[in-house]
C-alpha atoms as a PDB file:
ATOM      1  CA  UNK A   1       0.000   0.000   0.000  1.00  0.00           C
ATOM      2  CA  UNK A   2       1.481   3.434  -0.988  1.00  0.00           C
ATOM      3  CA  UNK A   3       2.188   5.172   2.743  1.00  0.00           C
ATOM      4  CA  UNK A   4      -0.039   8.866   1.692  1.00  0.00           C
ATOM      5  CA  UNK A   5       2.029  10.464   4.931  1.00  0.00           C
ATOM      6  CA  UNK A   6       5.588  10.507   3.494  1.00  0.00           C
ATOM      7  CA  UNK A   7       4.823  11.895   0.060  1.00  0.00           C
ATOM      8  CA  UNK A   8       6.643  15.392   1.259  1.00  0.00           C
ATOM      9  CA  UNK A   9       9.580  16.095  -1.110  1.00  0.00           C
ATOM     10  CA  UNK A  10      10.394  14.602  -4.034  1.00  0.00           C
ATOM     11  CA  UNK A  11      13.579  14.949  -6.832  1.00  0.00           C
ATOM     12  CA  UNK A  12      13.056  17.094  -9.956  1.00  0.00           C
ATOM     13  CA  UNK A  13      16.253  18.138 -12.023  1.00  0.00           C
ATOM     14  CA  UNK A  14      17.094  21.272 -12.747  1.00  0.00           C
ATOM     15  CA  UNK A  15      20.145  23.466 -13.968  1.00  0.00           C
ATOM     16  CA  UNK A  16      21.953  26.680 -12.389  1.00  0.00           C
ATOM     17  CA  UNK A  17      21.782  29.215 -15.206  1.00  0.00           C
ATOM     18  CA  UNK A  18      24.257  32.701 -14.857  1.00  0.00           C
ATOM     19  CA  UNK A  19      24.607  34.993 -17.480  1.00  0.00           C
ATOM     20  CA  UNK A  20      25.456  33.422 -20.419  1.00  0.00           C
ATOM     21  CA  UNK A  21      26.036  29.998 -19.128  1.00  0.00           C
ATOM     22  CA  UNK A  22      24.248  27.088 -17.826  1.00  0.00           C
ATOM     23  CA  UNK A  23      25.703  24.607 -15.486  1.00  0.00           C
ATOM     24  CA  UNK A  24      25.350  20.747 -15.957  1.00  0.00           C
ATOM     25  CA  UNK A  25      22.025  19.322 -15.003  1.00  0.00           C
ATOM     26  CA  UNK A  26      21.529  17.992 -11.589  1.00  0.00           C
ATOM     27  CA  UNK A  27      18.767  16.240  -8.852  1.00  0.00           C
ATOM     28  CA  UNK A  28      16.831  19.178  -7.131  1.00  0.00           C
ATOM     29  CA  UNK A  29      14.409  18.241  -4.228  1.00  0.00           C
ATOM     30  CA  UNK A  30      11.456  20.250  -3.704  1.00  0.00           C
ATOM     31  CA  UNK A  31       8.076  19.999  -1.782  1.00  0.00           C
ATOM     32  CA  UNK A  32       5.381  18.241  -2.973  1.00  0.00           C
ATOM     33  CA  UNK A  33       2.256  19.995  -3.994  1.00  0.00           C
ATOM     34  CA  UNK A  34      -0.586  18.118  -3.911  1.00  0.00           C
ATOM     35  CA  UNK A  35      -4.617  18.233  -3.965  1.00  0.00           C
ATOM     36  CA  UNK A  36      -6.543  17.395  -0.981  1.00  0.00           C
ATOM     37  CA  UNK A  37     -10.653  16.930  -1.782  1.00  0.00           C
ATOM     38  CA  UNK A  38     -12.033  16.960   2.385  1.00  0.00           C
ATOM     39  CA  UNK A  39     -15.264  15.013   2.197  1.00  0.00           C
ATOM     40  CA  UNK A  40     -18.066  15.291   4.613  1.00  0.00           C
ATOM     41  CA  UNK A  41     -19.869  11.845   4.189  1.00  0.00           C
ATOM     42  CA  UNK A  42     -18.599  11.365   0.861  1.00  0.00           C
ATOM     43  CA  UNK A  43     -19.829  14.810  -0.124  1.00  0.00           C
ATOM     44  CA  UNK A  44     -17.086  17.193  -1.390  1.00  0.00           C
ATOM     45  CA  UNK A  45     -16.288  20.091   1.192  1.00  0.00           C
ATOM     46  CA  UNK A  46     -12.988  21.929   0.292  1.00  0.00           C
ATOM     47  CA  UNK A  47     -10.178  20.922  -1.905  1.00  0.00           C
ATOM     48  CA  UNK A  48      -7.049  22.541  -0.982  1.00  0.00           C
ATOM     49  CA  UNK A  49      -3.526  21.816  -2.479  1.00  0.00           C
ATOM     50  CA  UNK A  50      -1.254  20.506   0.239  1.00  0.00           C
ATOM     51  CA  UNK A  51       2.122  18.885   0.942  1.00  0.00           C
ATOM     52  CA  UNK A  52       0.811  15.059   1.284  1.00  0.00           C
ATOM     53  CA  UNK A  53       1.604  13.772   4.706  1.00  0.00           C
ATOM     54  CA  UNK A  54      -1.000  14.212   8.275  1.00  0.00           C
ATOM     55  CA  UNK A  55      -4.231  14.374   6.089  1.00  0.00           C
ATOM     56  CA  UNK A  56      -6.276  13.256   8.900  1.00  0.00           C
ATOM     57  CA  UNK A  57      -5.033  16.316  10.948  1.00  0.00           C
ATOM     58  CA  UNK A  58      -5.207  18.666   8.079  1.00  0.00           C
ATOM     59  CA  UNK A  59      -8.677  17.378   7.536  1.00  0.00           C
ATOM     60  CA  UNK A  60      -9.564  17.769  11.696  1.00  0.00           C
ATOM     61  CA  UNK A  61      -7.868  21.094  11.771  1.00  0.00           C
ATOM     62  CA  UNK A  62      -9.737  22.529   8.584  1.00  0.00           C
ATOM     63  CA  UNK A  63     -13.098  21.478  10.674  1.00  0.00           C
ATOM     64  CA  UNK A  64     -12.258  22.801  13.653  1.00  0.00           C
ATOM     65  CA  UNK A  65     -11.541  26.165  12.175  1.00  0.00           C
ATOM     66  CA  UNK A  66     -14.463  26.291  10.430  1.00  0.00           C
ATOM     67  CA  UNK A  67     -16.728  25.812  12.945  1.00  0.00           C
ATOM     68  CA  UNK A  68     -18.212  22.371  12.023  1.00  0.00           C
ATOM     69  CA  UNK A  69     -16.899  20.337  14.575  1.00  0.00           C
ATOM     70  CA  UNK A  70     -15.925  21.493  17.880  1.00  0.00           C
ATOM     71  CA  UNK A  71     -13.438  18.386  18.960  1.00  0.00           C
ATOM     72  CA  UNK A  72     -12.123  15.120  18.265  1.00  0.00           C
ATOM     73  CA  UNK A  73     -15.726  14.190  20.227  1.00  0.00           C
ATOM     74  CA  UNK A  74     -17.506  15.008  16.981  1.00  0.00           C
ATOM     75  CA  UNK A  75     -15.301  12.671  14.710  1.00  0.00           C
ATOM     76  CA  UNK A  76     -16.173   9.111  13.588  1.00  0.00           C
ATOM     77  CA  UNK A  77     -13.732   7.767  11.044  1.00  0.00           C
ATOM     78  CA  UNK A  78     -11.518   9.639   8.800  1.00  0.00           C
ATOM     79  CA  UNK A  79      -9.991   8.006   6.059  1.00  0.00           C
ATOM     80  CA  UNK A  80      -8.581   7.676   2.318  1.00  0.00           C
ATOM     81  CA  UNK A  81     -10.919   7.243  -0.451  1.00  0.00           C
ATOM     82  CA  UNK A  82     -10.262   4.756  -3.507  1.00  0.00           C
ATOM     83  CA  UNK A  83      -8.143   1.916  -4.182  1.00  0.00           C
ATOM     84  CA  UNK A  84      -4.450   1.723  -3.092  1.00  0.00           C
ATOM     85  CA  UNK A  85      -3.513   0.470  -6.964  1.00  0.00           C
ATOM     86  CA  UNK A  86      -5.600   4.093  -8.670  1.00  0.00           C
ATOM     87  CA  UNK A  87      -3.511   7.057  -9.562  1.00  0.00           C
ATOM     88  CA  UNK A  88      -3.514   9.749  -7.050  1.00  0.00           C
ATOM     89  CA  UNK A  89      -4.690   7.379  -4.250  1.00  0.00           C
ATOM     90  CA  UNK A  90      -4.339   9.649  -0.954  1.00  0.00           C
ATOM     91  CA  UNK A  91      -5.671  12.858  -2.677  1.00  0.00           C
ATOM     92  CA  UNK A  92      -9.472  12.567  -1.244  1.00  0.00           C
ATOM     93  CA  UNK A  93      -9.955  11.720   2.203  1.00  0.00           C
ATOM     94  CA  UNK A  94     -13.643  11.263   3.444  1.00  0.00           C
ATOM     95  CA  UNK A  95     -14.968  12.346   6.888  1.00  0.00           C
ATOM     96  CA  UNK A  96     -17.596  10.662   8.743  1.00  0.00           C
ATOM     97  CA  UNK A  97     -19.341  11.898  11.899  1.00  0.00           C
ATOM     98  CA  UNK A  98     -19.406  10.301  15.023  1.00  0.00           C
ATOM     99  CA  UNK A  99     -22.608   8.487  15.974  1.00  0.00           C
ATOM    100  CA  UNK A 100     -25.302  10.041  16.689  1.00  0.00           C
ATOM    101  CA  UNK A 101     -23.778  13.934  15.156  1.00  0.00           C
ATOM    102  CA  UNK A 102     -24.688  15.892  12.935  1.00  0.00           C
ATOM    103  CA  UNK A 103     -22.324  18.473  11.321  1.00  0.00           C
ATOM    104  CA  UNK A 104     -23.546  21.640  10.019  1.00  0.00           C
ATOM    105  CA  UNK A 105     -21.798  21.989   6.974  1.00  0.00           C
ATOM    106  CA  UNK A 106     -24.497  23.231   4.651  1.00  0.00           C
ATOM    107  CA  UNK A 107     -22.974  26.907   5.446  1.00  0.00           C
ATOM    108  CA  UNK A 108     -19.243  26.021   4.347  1.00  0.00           C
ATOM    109  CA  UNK A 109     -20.336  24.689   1.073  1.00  0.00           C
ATOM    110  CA  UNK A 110     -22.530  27.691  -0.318  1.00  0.00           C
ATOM    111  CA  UNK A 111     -19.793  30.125   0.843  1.00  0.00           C
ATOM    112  CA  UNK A 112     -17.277  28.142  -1.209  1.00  0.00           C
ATOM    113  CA  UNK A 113     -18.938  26.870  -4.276  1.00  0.00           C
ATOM    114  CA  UNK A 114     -17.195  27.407  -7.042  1.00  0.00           C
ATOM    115  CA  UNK A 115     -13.532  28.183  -5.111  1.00  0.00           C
ATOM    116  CA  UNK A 116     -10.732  26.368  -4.530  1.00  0.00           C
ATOM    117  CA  UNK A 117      -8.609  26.761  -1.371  1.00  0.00           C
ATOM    118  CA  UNK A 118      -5.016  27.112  -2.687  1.00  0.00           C
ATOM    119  CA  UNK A 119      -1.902  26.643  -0.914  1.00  0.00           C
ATOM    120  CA  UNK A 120      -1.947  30.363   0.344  1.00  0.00           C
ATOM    121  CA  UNK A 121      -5.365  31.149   0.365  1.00  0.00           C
ATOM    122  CA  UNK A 122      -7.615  29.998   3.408  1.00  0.00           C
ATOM    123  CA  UNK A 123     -10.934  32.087   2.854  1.00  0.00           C
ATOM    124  CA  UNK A 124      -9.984  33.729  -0.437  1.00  0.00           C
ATOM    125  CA  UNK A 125     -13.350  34.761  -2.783  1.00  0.00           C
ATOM    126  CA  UNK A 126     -15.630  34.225   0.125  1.00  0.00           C
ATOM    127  CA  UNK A 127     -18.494  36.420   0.110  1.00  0.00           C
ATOM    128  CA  UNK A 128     -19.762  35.742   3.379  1.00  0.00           C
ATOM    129  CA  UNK A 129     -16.876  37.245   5.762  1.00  0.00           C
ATOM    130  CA  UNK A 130     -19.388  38.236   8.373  1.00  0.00           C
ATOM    131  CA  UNK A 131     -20.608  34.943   9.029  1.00  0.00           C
ATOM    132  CA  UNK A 132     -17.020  34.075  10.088  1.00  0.00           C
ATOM    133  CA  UNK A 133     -16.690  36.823  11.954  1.00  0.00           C
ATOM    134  CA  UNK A 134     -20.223  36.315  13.631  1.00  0.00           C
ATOM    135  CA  UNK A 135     -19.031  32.553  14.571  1.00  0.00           C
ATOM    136  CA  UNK A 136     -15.819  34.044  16.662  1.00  0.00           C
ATOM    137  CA  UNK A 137     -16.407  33.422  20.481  1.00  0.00           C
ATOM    138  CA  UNK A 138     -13.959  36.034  22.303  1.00  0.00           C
ATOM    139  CA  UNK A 139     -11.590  33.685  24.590  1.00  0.00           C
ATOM    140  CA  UNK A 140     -11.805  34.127  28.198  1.00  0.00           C
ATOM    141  CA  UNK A 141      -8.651  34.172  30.575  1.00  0.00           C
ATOM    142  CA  UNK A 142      -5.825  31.924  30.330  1.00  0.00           C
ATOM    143  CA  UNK A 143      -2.417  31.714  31.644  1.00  0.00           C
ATOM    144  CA  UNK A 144      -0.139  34.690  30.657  1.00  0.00           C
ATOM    145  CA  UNK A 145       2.726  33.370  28.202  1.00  0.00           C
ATOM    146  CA  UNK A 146       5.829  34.712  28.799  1.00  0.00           C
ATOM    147  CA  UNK A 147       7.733  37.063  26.505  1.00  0.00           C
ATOM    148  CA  UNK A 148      10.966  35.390  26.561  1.00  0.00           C
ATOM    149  CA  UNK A 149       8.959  32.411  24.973  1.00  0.00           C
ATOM    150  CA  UNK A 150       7.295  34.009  22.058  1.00  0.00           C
ATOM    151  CA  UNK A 151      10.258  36.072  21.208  1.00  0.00           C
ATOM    152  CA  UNK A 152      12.563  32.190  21.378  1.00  0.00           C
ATOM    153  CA  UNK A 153       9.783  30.619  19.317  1.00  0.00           C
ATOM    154  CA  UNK A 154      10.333  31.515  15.679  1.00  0.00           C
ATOM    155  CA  UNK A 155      13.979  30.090  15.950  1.00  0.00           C
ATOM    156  CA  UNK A 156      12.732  27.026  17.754  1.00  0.00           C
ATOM    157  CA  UNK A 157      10.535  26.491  15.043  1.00  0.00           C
ATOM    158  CA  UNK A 158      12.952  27.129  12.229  1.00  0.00           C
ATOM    159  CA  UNK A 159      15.373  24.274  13.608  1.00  0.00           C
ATOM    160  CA  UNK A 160      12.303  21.300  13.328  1.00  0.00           C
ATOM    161  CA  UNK A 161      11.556  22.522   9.604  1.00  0.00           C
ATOM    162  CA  UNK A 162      13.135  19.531   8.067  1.00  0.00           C
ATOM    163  CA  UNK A 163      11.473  19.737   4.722  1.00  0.00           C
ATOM    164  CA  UNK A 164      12.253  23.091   4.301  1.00  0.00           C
ATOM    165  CA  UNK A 165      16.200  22.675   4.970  1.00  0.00           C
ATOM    166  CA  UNK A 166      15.946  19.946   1.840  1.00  0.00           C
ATOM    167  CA  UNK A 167      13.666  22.722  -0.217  1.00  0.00           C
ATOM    168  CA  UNK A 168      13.385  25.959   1.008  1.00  0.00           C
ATOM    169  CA  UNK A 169       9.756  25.565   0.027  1.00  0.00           C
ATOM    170  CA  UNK A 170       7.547  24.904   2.733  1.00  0.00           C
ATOM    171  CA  UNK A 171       5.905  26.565   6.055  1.00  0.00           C
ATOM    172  CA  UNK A 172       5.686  25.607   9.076  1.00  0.00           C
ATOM    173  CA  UNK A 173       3.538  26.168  12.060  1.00  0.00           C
ATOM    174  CA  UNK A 174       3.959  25.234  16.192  1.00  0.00           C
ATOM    175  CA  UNK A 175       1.884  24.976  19.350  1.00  0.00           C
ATOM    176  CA  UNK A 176       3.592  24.870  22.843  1.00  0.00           C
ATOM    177  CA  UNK A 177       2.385  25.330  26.068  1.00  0.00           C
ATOM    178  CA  UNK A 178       3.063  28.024  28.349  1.00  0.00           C
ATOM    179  CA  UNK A 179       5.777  25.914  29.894  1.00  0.00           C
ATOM    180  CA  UNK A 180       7.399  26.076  26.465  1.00  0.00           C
ATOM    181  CA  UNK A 181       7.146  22.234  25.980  1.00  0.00           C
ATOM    182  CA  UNK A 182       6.511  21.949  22.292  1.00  0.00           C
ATOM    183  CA  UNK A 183       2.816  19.812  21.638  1.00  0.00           C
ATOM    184  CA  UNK A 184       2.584  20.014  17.793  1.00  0.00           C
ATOM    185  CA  UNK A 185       4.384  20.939  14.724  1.00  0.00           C
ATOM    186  CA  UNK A 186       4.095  20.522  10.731  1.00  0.00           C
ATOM    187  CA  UNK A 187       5.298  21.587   7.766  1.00  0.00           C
ATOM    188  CA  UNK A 188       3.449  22.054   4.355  1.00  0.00           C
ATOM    189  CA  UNK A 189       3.751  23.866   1.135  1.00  0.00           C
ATOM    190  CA  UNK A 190       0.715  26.433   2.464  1.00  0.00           C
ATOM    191  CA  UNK A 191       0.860  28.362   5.578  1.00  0.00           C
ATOM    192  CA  UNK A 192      -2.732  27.561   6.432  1.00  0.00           C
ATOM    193  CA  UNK A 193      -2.684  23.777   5.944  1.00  0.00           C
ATOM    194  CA  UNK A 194       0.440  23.693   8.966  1.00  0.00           C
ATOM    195  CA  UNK A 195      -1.854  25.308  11.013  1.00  0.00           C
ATOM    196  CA  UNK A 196      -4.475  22.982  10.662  1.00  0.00           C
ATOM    197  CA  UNK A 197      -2.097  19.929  10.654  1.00  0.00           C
ATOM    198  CA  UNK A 198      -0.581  21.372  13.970  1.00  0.00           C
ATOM    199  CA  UNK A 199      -4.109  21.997  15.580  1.00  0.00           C
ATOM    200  CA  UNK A 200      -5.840  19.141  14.296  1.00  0.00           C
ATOM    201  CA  UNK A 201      -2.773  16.688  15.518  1.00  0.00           C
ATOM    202  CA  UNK A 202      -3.914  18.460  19.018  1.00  0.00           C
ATOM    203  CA  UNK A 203      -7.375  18.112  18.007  1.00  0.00           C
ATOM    204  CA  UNK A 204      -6.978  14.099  17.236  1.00  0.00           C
ATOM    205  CA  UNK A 205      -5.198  13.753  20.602  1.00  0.00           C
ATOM    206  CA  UNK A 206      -8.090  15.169  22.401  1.00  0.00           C
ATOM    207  CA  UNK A 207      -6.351  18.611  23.841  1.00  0.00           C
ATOM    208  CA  UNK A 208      -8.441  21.224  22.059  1.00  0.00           C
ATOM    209  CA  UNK A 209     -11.862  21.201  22.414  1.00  0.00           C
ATOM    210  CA  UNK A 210     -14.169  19.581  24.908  1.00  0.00           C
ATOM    211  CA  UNK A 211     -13.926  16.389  24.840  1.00  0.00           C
ATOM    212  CA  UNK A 212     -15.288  13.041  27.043  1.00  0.00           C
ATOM    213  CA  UNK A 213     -11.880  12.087  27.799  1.00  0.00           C
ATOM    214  CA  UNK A 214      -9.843  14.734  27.125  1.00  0.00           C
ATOM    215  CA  UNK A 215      -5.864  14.655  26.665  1.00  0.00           C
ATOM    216  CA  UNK A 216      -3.640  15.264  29.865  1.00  0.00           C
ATOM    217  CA  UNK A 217      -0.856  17.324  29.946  1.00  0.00           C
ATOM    218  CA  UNK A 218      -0.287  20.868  29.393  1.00  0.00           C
ATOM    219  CA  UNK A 219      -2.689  23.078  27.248  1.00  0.00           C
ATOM    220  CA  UNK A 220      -1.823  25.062  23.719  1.00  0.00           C
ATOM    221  CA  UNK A 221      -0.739  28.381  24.891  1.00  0.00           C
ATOM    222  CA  UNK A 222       0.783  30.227  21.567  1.00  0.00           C
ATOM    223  CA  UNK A 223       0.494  29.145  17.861  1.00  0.00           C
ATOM    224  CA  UNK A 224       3.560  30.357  16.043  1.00  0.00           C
ATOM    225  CA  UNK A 225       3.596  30.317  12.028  1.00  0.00           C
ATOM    226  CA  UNK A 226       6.189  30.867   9.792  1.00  0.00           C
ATOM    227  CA  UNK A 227       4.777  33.160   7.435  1.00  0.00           C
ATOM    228  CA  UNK A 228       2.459  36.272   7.712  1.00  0.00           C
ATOM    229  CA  UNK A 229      -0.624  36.984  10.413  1.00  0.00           C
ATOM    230  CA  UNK A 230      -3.604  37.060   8.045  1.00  0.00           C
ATOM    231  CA  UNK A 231      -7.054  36.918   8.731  1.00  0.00           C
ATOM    232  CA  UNK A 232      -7.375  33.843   8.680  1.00  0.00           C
ATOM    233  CA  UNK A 233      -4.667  32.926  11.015  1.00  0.00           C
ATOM    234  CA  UNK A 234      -6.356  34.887  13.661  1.00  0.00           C
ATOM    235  CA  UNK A 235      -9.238  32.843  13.002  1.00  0.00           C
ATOM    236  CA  UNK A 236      -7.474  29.285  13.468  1.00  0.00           C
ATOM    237  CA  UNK A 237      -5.784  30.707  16.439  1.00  0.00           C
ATOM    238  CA  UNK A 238      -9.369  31.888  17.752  1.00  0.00           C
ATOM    239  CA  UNK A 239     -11.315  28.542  16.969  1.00  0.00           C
ATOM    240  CA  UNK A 240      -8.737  26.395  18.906  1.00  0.00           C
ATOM    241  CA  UNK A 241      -9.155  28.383  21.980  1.00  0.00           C
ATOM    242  CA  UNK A 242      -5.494  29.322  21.817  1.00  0.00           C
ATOM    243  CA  UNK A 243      -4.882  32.849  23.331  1.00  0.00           C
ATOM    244  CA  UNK A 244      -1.423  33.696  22.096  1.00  0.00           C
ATOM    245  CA  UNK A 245      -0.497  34.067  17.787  1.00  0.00           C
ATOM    246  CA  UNK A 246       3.065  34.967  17.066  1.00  0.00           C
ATOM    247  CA  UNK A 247       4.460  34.884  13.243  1.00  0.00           C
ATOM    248  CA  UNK A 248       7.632  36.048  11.570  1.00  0.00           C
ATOM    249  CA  UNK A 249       6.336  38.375   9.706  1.00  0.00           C
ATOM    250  CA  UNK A 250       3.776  41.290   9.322  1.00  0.00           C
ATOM    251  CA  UNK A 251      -0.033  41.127  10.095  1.00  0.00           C
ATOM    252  CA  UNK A 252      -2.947  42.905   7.785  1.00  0.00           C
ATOM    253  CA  UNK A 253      -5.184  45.038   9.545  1.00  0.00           C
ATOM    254  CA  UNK A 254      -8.275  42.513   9.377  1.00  0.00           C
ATOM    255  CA  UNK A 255      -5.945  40.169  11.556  1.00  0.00           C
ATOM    256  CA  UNK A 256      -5.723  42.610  14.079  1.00  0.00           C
ATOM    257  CA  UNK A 257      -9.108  43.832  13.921  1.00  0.00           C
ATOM    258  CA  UNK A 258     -10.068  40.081  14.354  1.00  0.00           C
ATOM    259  CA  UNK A 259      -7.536  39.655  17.238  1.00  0.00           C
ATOM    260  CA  UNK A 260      -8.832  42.536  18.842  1.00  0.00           C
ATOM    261  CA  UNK A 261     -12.536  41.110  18.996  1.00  0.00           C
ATOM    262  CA  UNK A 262     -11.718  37.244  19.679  1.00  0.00           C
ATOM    263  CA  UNK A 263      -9.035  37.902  22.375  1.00  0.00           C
ATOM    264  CA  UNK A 264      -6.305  36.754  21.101  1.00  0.00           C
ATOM    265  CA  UNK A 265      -2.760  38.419  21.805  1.00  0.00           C
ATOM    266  CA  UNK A 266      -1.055  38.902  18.311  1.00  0.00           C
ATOM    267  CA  UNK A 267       2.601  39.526  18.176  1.00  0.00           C
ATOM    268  CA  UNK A 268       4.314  39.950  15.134  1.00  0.00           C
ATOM    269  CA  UNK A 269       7.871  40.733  13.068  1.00  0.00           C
ATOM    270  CA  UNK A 270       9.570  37.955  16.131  1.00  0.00           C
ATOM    271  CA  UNK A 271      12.950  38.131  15.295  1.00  0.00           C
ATOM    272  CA  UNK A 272      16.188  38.940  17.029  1.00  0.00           C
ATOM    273  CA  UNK A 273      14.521  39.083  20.485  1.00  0.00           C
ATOM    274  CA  UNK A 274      11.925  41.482  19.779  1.00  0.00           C
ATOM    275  CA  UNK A 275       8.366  41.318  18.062  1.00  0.00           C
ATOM    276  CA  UNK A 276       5.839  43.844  17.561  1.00  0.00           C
ATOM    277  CA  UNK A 277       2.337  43.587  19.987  1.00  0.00           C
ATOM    278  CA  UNK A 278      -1.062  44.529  18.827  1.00  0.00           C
ATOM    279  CA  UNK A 279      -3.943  43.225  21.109  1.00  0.00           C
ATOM    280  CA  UNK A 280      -4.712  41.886  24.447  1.00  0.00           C
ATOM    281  CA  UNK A 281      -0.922  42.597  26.268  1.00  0.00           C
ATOM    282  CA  UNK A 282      -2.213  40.906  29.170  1.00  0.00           C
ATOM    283  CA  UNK A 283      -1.744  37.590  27.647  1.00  0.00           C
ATOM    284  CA  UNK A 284       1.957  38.117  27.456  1.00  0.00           C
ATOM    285  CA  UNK A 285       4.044  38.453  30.602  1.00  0.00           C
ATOM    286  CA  UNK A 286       6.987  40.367  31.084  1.00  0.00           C
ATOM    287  CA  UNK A 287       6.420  43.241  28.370  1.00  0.00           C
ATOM    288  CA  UNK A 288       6.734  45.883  30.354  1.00  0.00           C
ATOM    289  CA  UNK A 289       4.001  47.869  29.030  1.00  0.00           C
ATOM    290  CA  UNK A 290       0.179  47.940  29.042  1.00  0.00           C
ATOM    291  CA  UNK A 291       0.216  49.057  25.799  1.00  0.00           C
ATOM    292  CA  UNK A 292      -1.963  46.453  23.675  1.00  0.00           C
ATOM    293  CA  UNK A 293      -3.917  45.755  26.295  1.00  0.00           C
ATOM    294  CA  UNK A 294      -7.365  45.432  24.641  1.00  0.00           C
ATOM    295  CA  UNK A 295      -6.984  49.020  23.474  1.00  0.00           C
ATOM    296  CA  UNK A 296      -5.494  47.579  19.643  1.00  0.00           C
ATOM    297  CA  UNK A 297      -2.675  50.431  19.699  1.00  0.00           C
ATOM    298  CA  UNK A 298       0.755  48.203  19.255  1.00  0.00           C
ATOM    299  CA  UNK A 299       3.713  48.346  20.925  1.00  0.00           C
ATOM    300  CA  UNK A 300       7.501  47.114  19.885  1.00  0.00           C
ATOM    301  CA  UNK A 301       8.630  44.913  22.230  1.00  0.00           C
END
């Protein structure tokens, strides 16, 4: 049986071309960029093009986000549709809900007919943006996070990207507690599917969301993502109840808008030591300023 979760890189050959000369030909290795079809009950839901490899979690992350499920509680079976000999085998995966559940996905569906969720694009062409922000439930008070950690977590997420030190072509996304211990981490060609591979890993495991028997251990405490603080980041951060978003680089103003409402702290530009705070200071310990405290004005820190 072809193993779907260690499609991530593969050898293409290529040539280094300067000015008026070409070097020989040689193996390349680059990330694999793949489609994803999520089914709901063998209905089509999303199709997003993905680095192959934790489609279960990409498939409980996208959920969670989107408000159809809430935790692992709602989940029956998850798994690969077709047969292991057909081409492309791994590239639909098909959802069912636990017993006795019923997932409201009617919504998801009309507000993406007719799209396809790229590699960099989580909600792009949606016409419905107020719904999402309608679903966003403000988080309540949580254990501050201390600076010292989300200025350290960038780099400690840089030295588990594996994939992208053999391509230079993937993201990568992390959740740790407020202890620092590291509880989930992934890498994929788009920004958005690590997130949802790194939440919906937790979300498998029974740590986000309530849950029957939930996981022990410590709780997510800061998301950290490689790329950019968009919208939609805010929104992943929001729907897994984890109070703390840090990224490497710059956030749009609908991201901190969003923060602002949902409660989430958003720090951005980490690097060197320092990062930039938007929203909801409190959350971070150690900043020496109030600034950011659910007042949206910024500070550098």
């Amino acid at each position: 049986m072809p193993d779907v979760r260690n499609r991530g890189t593969i050898e293409r050959a290529y040539c280094r071309v300067t000015p008026g000369a070409a070097a020989p030909a040689r193996a390349d290795v680059v990330a694999v960029e793949e489609p994803l079809e999520i089914r709901l009950a063998g209905d089509t839901l999303a199709i997003t093009m993905r680095t192959p490899g934790a489609d279960h979690a990409l498939a409980a992350g996208f959920l969670l986000s989107e408000g159809i499920i809430r935790s692992v509680d709602d989940l029956g079976t998850l798994s690969h549709c077709g047969r292991t000999d057909q081409e492309g085998y791994g590239n639909a995966i098909d959802v069912l809900p636990a017993p006795g559940v019923h997932l409201q996905w009617e919504r998801v569906t009309a507000s993406r007919r007719g799209t396809l969720t790229s590699a960099a694009c989580g909600v792009c062409g949606r016409e419905q943006i107020d719904d999402l922000l309608a679903r966003i439930e403000p988080l309540g008070d949580a254990p501050p996070v201390d600076a010292a950690l989300v200025a350290s977590a960038p780099d400690r997420l840089r030295a588990a990207q594996q994939a992208f030190d053999r391509t230079g072509g993937t993201h990568a996304a992390m959740v740790l507690a407020a202890d620092g211990t590291v509880l989930s981490v992934h890498e994929d060609v788009g920004r958005h599917n690590a997130v949802d591979k790194a939440v919906g890993a937790l979300v498998l495991a029974g740590a986000i969301g309530p849950c029957r028997a939930p996981a022990t251990g410590p709780r997510p405490a800061l998301l950290v993502v490689s790329g950019r603080s968009s919208f939609e980041m805010v929104q992943k951060a929001s729907m897994a109840r984890i109070p703390v978003l840090a990224s490497v680089g710059a956030a749009s103003s609908l991201a901190v808008d969003l923060a602002e409402r949902a409660g989430v702290a958003l720090a951005t530009f980490v690097r060197g030591g320092s990062f930039n705070l938007y929203t909801h200071g409190q959350r971070i310990r150690g900043t020496g300023t109030t600034v950011g405290q659910q007042t949206g004005g910024g500070a550098v820190l």
